[in-house]
Protein backbone atom coordinates (compact mmCIF):
# COMPACT_ATOMS: atom_id res chain seq x y z
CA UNK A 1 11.50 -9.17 14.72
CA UNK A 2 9.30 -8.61 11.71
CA UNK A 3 8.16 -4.53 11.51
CA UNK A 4 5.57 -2.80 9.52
CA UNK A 5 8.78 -1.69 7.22
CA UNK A 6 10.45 -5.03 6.77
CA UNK A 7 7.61 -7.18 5.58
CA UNK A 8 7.63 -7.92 1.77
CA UNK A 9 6.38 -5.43 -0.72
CA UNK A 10 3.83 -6.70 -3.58
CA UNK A 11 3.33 -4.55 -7.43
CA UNK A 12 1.35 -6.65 -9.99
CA UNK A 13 2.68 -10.52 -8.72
CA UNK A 14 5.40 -9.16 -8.20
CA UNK A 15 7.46 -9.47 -4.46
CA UNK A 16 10.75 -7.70 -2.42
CA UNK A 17 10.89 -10.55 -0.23
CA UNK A 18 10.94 -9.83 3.51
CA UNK A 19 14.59 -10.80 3.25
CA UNK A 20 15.25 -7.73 1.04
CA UNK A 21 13.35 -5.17 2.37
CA UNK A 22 15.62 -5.26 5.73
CA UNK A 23 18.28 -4.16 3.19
CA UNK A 24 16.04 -1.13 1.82
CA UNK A 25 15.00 0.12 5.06
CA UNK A 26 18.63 0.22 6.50
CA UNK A 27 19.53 2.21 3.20
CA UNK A 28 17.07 4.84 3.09
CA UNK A 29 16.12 5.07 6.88
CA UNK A 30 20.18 4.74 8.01
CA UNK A 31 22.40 5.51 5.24
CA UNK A 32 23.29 1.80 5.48
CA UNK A 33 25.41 0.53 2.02
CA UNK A 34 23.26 -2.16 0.40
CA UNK A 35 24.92 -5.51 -1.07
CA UNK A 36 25.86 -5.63 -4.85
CA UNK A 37 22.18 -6.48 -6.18
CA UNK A 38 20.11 -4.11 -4.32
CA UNK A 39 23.08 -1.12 -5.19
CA UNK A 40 22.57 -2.09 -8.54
CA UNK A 41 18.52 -1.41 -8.59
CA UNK A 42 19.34 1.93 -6.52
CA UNK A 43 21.60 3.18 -9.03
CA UNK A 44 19.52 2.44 -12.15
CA UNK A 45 22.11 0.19 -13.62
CA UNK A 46 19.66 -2.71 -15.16
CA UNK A 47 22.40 -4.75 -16.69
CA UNK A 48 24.57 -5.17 -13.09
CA UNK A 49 21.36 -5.54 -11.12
CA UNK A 50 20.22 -8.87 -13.48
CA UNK A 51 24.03 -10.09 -13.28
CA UNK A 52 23.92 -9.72 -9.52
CA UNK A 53 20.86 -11.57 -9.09
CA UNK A 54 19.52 -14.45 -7.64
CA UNK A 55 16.64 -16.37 -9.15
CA UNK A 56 13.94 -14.84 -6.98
CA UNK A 57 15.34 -11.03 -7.43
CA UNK A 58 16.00 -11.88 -10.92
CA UNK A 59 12.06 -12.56 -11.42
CA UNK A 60 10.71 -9.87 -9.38
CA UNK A 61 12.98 -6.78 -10.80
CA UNK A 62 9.65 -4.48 -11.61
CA UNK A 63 8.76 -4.80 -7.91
CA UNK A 64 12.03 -3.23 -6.70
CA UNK A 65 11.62 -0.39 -9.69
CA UNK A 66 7.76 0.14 -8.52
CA UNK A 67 8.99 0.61 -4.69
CA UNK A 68 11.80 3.03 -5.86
CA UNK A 69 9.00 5.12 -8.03
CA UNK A 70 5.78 4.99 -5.12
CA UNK A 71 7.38 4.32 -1.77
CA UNK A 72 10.91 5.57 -1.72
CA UNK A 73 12.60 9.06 -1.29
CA UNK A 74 13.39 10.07 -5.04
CA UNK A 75 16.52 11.47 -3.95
CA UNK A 76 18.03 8.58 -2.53
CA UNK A 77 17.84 6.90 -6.36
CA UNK A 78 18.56 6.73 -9.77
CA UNK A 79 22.39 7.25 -10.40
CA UNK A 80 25.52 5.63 -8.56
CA UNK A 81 26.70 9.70 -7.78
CA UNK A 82 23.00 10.07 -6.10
CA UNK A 83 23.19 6.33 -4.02
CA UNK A 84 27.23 7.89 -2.98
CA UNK A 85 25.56 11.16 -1.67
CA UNK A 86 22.64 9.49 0.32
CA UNK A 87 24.87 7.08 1.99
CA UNK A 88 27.52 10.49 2.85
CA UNK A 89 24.81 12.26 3.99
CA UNK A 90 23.97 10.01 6.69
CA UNK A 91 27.55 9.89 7.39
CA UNK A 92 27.74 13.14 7.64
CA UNK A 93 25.10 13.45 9.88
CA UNK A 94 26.54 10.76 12.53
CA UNK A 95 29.72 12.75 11.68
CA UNK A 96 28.15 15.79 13.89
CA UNK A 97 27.33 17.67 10.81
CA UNK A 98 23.34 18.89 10.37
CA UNK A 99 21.81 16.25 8.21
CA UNK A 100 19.72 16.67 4.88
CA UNK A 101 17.03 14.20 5.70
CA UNK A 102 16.20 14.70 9.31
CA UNK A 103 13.81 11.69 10.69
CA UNK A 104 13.12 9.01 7.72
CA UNK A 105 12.15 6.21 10.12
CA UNK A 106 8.90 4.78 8.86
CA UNK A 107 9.75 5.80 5.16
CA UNK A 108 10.05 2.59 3.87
């Protein structure tokens, strides 16, 4: 089922395909790990994000950094220590431990 949260995102032409944003919202709204690609854009590391791409991610890069910069929780990007932490905290929180980022469903 398509949601609010999981339909593409659009910045200047370019598109997150619907197929991508499942992966974003499970990230920042569950603490989920992201595939190779989208862990790449999170952590701000440009040259394993265009090795780890496939043609249509590979052409619509800026969209994923304009999401990050308007739409996402700046704390949950940027560096590969920062993506770690997110994901722990969310562990952490399932863990029976009190979580840093409360109710996030909708954030995306």
């Amino acid at each position: 089922m398509m949601t609010e949260q999981t339909k593409e995102y659009t910045f200047r032409g370019f598109v997150i395909p619907e197929r991508m944003m499942e992966g974003l919202r499970l990230y920042i709204e569950e603490g989920v790990k992201p595939g190779r690609f989208l862990s790449a854009v999170l952590e701000n590391d440009l040259s394993a994000a265009i090795s780890t791409a496939d043609d249509e991610n590979l052409a619509n890069v800026a969209a994923y950094c304009a999401y990050l910069y308007w739409e996402a929780p700046s704390s949950c990007h940027g560096s590969a220590g920062t993506v770690r932490q997110w994901i722990k905290d969310f562990h952490d929180d399932r863990a029976g431990m009190k979580g840093k980022y409360g109710n996030l469903q909708g954030a995306c």
